[in-house]
N, C-alpha and C. Protein backbone atom coordinates (compact mmCIF):
# COMPACT_ATOMS: atom_id res chain seq x y z
N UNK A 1 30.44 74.69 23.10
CA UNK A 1 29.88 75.93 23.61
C UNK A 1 30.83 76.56 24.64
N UNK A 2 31.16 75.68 25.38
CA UNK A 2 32.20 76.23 26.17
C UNK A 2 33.62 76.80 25.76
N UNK A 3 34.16 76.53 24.82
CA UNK A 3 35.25 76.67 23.98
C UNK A 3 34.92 78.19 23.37
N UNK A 4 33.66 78.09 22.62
CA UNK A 4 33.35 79.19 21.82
C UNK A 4 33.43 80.16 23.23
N UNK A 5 32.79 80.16 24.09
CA UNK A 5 32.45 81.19 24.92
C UNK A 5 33.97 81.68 26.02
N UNK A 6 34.39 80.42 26.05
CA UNK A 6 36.29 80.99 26.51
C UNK A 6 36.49 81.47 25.94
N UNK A 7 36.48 81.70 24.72
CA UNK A 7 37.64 82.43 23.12
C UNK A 7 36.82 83.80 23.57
N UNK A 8 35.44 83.39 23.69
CA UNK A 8 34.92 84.90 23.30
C UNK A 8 35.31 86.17 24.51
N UNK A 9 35.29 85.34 25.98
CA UNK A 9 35.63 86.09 27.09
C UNK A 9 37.23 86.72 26.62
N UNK A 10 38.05 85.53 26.14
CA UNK A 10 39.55 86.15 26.06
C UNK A 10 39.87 86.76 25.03
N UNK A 11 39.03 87.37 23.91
CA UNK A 11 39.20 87.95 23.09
C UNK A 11 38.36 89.99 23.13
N UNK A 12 37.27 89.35 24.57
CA UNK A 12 36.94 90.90 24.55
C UNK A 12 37.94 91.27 25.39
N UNK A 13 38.64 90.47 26.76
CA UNK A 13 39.86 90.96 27.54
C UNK A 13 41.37 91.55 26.69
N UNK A 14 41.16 90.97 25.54
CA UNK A 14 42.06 91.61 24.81
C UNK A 14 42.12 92.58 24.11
N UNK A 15 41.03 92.69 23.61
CA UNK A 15 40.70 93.91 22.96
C UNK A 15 40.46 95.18 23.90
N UNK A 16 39.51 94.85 24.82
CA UNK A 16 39.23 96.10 25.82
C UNK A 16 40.28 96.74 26.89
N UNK A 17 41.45 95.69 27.02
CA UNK A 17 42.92 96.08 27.39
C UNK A 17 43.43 97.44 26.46
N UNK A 18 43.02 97.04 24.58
CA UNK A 18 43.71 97.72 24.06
C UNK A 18 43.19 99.16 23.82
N UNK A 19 41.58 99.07 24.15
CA UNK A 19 41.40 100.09 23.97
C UNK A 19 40.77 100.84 24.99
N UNK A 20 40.68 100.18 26.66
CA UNK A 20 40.82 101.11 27.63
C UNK A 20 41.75 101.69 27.95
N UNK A 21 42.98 101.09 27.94
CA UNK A 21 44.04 101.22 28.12
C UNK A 21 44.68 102.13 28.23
N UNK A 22 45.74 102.98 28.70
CA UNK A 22 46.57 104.20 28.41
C UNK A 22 47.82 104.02 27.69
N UNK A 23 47.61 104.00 26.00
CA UNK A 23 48.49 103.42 25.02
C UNK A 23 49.66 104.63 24.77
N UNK A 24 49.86 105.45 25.11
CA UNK A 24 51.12 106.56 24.94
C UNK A 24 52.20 106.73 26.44
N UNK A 25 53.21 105.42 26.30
CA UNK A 25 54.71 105.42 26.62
C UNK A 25 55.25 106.66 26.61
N UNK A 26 55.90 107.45 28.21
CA UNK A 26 56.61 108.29 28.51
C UNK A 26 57.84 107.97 28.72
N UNK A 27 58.44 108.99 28.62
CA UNK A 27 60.14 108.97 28.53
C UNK A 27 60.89 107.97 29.47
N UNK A 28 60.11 107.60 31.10
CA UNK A 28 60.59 107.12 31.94
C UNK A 28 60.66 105.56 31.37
N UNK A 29 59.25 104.75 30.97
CA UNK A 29 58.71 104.20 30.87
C UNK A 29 59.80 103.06 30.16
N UNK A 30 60.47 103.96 28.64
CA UNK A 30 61.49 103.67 27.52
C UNK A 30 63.03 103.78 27.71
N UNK A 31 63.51 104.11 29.70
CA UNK A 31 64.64 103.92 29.74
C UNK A 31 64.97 102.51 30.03
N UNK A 32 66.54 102.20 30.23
CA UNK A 32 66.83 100.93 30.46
C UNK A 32 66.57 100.60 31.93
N UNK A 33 66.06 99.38 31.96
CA UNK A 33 64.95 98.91 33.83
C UNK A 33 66.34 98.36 34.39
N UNK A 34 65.98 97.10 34.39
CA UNK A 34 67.15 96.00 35.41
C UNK A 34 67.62 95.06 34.05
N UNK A 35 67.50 95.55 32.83
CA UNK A 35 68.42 94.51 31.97
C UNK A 35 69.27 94.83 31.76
N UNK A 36 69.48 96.61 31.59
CA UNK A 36 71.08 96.80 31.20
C UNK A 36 70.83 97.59 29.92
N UNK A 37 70.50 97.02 29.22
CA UNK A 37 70.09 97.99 27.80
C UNK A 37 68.95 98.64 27.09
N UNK A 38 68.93 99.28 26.26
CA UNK A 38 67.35 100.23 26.02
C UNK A 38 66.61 99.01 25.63
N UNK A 39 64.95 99.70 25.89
CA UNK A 39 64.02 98.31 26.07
C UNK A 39 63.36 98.44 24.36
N UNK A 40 64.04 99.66 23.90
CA UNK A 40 63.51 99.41 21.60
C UNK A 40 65.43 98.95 21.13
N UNK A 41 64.89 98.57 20.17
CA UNK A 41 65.99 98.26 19.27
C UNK A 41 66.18 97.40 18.31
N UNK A 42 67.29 96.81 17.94
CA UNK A 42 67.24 96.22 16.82
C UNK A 42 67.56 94.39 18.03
N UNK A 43 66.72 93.94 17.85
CA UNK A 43 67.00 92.32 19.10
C UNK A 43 67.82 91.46 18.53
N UNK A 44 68.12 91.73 17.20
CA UNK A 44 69.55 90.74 16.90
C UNK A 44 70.96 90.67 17.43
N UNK A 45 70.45 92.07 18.68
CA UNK A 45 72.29 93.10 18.52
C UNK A 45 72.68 92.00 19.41
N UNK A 46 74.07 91.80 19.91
CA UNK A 46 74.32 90.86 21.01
C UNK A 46 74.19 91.73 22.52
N UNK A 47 74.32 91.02 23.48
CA UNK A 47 74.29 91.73 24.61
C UNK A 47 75.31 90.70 25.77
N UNK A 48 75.29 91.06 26.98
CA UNK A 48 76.50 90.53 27.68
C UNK A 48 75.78 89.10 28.51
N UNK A 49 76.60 87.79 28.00
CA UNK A 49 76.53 86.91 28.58
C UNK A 49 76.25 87.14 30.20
N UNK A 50 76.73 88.12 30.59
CA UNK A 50 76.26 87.51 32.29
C UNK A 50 74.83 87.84 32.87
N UNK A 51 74.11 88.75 31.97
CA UNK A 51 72.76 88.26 32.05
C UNK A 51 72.23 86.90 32.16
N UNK A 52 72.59 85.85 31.68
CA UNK A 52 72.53 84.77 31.04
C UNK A 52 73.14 83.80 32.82
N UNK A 53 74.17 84.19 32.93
CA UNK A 53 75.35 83.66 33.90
C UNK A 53 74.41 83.85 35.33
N UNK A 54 74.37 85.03 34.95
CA UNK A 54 73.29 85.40 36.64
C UNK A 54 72.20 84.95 36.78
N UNK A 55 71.11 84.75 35.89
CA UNK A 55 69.95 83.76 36.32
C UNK A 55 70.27 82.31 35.81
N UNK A 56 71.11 81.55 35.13
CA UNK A 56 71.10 80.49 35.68
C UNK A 56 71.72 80.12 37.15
N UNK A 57 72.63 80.58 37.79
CA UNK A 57 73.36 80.67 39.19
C UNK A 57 72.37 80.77 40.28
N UNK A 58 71.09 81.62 39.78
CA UNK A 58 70.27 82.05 40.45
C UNK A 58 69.07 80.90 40.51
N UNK A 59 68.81 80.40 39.62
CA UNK A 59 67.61 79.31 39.16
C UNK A 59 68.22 77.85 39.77
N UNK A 60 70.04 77.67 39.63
CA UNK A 60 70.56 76.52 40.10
C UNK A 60 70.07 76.44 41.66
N UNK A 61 71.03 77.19 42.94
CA UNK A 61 70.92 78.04 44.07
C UNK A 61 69.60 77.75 44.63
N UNK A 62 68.45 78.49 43.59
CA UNK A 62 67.24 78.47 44.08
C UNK A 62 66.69 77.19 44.07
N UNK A 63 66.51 76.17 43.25
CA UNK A 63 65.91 75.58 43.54
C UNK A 63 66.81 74.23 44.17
N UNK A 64 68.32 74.03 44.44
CA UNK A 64 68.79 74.03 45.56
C UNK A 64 68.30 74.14 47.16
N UNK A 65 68.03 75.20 47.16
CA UNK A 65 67.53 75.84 48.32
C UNK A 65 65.80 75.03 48.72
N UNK A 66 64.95 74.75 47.72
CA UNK A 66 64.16 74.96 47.80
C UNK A 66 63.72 73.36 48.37
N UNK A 67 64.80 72.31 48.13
CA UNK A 67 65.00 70.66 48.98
C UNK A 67 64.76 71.34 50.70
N UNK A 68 65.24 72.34 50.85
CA UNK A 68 65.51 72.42 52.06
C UNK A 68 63.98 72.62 53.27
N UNK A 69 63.31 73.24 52.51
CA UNK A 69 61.64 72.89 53.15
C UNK A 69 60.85 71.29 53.70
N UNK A 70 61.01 71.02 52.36
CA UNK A 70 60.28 69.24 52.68
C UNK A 70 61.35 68.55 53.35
N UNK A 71 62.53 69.12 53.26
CA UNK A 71 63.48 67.77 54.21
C UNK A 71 63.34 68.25 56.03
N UNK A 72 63.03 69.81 56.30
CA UNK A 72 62.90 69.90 57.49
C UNK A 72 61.69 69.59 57.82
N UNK A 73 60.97 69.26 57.19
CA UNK A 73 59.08 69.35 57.60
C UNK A 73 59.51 68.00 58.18
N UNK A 74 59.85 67.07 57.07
CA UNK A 74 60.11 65.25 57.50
C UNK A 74 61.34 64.94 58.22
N UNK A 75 62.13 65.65 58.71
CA UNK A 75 63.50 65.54 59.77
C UNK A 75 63.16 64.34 60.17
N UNK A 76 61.93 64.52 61.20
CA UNK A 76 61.72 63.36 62.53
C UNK A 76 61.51 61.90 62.07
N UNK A 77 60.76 61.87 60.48
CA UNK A 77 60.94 60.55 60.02
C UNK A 77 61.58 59.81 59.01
N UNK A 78 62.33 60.42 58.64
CA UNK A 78 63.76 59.68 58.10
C UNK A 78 64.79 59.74 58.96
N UNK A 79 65.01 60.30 59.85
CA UNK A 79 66.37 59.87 60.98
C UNK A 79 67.58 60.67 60.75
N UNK A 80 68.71 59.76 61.13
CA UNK A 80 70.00 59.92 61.01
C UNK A 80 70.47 60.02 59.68
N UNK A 81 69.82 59.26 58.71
CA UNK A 81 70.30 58.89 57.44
C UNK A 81 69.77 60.12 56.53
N UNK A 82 68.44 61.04 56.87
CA UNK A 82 67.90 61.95 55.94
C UNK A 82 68.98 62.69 56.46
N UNK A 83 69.20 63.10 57.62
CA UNK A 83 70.06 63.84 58.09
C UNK A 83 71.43 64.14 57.25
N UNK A 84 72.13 63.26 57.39
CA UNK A 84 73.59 63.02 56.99
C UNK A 84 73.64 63.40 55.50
N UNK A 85 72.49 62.70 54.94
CA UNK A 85 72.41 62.90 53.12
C UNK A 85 72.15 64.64 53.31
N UNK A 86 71.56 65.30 53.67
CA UNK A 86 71.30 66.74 53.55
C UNK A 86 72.29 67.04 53.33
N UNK A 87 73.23 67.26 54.83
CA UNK A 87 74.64 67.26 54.86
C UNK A 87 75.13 67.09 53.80
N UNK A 88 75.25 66.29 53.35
CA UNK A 88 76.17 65.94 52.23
C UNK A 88 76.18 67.17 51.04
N UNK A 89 74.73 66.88 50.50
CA UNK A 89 74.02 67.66 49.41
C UNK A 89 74.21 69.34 50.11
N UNK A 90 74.10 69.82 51.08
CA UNK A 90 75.07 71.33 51.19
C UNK A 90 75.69 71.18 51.49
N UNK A 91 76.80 70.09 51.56
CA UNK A 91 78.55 70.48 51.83
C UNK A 91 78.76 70.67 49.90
N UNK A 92 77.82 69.46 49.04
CA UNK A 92 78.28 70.38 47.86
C UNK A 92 77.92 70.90 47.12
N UNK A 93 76.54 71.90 48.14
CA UNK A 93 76.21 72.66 47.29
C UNK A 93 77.47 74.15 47.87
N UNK A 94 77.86 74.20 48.77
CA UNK A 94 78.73 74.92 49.28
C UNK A 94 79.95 75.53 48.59
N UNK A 95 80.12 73.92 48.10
CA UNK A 95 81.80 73.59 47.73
C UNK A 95 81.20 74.62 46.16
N UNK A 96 80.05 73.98 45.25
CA UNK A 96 79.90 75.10 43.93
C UNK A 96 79.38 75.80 44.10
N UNK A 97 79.15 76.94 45.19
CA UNK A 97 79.23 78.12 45.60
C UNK A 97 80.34 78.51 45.57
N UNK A 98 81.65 78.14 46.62
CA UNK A 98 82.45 78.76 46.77
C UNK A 98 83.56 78.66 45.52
N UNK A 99 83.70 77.87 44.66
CA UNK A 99 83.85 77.56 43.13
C UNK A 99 83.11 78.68 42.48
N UNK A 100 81.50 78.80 42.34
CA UNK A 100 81.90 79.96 41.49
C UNK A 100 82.35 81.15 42.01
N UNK A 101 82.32 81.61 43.35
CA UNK A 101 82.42 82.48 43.86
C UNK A 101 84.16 83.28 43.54
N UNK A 102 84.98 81.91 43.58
CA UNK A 102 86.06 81.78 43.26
C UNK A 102 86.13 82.12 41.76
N UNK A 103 85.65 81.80 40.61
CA UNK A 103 86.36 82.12 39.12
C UNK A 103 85.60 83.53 39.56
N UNK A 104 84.64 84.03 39.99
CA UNK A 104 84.25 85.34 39.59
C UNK A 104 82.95 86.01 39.14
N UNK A 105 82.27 84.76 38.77
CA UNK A 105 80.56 84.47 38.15
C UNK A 105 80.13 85.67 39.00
N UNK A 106 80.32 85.84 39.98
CA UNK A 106 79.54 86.62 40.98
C UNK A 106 79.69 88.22 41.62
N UNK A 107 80.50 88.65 40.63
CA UNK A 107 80.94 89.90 40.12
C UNK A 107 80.57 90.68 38.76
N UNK A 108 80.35 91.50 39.29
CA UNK A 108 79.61 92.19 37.75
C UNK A 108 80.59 93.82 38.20
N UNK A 109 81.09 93.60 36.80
CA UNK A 109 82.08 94.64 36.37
C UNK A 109 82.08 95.31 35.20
């Protein structure tokens, strides 16, 4: 019963999306956003690897970054030794920063 009655809630949300909805796309709507190319077309066409280049760099980085919360919350009880290991782990996250920064990854031309 419960199953039937999920399907049924997510099937009137779908439908009544389609037909409250405001279904006629203006000119603005169909230019190119933040990918670079028009948002109709044929999706087989190729397009430029550094789309690709820039959010993995970005996804690496980030969740990189993101050790850096729980290790300051617990500083006071791991010591010297949580300490030093941090250190370590951004001297290289640093070092492949400044590596890619160096070939160029981080230029868009």
């Amino acid at each position: 019963m419960f199953a039937a009655l999920a399907a049924l809630i997510g099937l009137a949300m779908v439908f009544g999306s389609v037909f409250a909805a405001h279904q006629k796309p203006y000119a603005a709507k169909l230019t190119a956003y933040e990918c670079g190319f028009e948002a109709f077309g044929d999706a087989r066409r190729r397009f430029d690897v550094r789309f690709y280049l820039v959010a993995i760099l970005f996804i690496v980085f980030d969740v990189e970054v993101a050790f850096l919360f729980p290790w300051a919350v617990s500083l006071a009880r791991i010591g010297l030794l949580g300490f030093f290991s941090m250190l370590g782990f951004l001297a290289v996250l640093t070092v492949g920063f400044i590596y890619e920064w160096n070939k160029g990854a981080l230029d868009w031309e």
